[in-house]
N, C-alpha and C. Protein backbone atom coordinates (compact mmCIF):
# COMPACT_ATOMS: atom_id res chain seq x y z
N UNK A 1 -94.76 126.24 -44.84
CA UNK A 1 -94.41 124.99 -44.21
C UNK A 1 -92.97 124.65 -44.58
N UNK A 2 -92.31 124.06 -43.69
CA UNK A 2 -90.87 123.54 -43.43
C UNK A 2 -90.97 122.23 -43.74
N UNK A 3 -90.22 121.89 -44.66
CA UNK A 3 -90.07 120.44 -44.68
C UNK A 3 -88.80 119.88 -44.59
N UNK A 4 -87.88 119.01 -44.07
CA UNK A 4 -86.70 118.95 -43.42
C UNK A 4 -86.69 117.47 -43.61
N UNK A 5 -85.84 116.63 -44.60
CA UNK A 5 -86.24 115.19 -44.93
C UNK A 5 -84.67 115.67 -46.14
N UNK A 6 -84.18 114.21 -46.34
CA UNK A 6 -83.37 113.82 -47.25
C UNK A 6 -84.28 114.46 -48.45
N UNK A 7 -82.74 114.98 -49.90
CA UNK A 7 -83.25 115.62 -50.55
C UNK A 7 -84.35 115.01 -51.64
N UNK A 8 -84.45 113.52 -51.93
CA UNK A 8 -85.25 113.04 -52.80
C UNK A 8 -86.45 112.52 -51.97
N UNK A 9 -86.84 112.71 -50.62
CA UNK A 9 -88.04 112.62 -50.00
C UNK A 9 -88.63 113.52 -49.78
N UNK A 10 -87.75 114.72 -49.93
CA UNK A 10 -88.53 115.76 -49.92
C UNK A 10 -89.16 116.20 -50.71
N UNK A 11 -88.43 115.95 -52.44
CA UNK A 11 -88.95 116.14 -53.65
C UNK A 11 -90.20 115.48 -53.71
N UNK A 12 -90.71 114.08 -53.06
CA UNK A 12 -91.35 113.18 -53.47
C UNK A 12 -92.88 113.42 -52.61
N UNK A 13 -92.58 114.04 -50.92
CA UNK A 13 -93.69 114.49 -50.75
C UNK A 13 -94.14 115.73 -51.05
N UNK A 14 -93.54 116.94 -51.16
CA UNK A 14 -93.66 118.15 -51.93
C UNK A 14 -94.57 118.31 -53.39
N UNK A 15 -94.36 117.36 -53.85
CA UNK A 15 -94.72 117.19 -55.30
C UNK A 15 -95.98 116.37 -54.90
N UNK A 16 -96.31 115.53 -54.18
CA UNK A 16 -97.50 114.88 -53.99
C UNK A 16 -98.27 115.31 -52.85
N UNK A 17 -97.79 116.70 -51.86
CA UNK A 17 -98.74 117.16 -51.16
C UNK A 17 -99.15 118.63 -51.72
N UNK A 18 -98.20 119.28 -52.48
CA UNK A 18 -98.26 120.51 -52.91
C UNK A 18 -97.53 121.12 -54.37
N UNK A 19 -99.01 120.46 -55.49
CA UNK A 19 -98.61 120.39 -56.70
C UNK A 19 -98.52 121.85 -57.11
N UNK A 20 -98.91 122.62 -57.04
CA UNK A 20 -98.57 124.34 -57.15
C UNK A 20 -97.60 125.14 -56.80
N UNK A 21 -97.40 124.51 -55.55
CA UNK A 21 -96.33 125.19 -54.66
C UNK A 21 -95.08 125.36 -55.01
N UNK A 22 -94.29 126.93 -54.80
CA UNK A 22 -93.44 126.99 -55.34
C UNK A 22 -92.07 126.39 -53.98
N UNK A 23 -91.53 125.83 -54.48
CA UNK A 23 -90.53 124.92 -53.09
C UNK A 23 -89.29 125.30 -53.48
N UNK A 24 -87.86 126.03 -52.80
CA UNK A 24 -86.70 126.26 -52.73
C UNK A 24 -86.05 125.04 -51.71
N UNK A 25 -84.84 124.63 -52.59
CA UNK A 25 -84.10 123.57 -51.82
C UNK A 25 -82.52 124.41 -51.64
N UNK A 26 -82.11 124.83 -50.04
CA UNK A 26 -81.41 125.56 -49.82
C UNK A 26 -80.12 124.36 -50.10
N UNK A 27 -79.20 125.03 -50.67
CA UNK A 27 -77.92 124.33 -51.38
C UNK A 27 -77.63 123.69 -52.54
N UNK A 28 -78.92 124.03 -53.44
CA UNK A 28 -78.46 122.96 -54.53
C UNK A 28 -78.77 124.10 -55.84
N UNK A 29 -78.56 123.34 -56.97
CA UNK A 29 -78.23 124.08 -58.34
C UNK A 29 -80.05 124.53 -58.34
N UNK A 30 -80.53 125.45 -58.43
CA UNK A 30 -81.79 125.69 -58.95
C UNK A 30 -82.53 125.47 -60.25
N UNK A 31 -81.36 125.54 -61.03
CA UNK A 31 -82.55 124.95 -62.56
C UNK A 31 -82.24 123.72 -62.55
N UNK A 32 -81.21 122.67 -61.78
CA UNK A 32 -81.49 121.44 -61.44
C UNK A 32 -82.63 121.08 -61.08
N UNK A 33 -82.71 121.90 -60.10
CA UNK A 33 -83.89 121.44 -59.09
C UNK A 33 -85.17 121.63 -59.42
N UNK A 34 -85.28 122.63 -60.36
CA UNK A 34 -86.80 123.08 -61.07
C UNK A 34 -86.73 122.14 -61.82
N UNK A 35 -85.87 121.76 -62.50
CA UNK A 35 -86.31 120.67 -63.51
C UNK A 35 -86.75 119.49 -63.19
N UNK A 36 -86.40 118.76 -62.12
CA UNK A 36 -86.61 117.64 -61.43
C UNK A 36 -87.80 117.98 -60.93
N UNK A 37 -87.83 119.11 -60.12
CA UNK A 37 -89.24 118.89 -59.55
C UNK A 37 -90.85 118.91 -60.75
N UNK A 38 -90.48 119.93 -62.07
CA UNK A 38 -91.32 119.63 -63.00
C UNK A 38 -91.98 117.88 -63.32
N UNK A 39 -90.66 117.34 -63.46
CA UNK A 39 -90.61 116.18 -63.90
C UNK A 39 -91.70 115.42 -63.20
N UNK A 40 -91.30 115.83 -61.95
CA UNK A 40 -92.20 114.91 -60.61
C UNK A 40 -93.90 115.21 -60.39
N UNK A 41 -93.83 116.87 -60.52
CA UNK A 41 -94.98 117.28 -61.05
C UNK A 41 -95.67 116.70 -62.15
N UNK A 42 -95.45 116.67 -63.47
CA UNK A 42 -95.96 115.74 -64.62
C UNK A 42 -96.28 114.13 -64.69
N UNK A 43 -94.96 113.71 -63.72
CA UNK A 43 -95.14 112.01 -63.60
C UNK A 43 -96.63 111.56 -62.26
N UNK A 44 -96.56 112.28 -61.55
CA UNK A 44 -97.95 112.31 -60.62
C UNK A 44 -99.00 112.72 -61.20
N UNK A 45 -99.58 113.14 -62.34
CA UNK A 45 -100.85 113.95 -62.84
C UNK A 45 -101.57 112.66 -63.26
């Protein structure tokens, strides 16, 4: 699935529709982005 949304809405449904899922955000720093998305992962549980 494609998800195509500003980058912190995307984080926000990603993380609350697909807690496993591994998600690439084309253009940005990657261990930024893993880290944030962890974060988001843990704060939803």
């Amino acid at each position: 699935m494609t998800i195509v949304a500003q980058k912190q809405e995307a984080l926000d449904l990603a993380a609350q529709l697909y807690p496993v899922a591994q998600i690439r955000v084309i253009d940005d720093d990657p261990s930024a982005y893993e880290k944030t998305l962890l974060e988001r992962r843990r704060a939803n549980r």
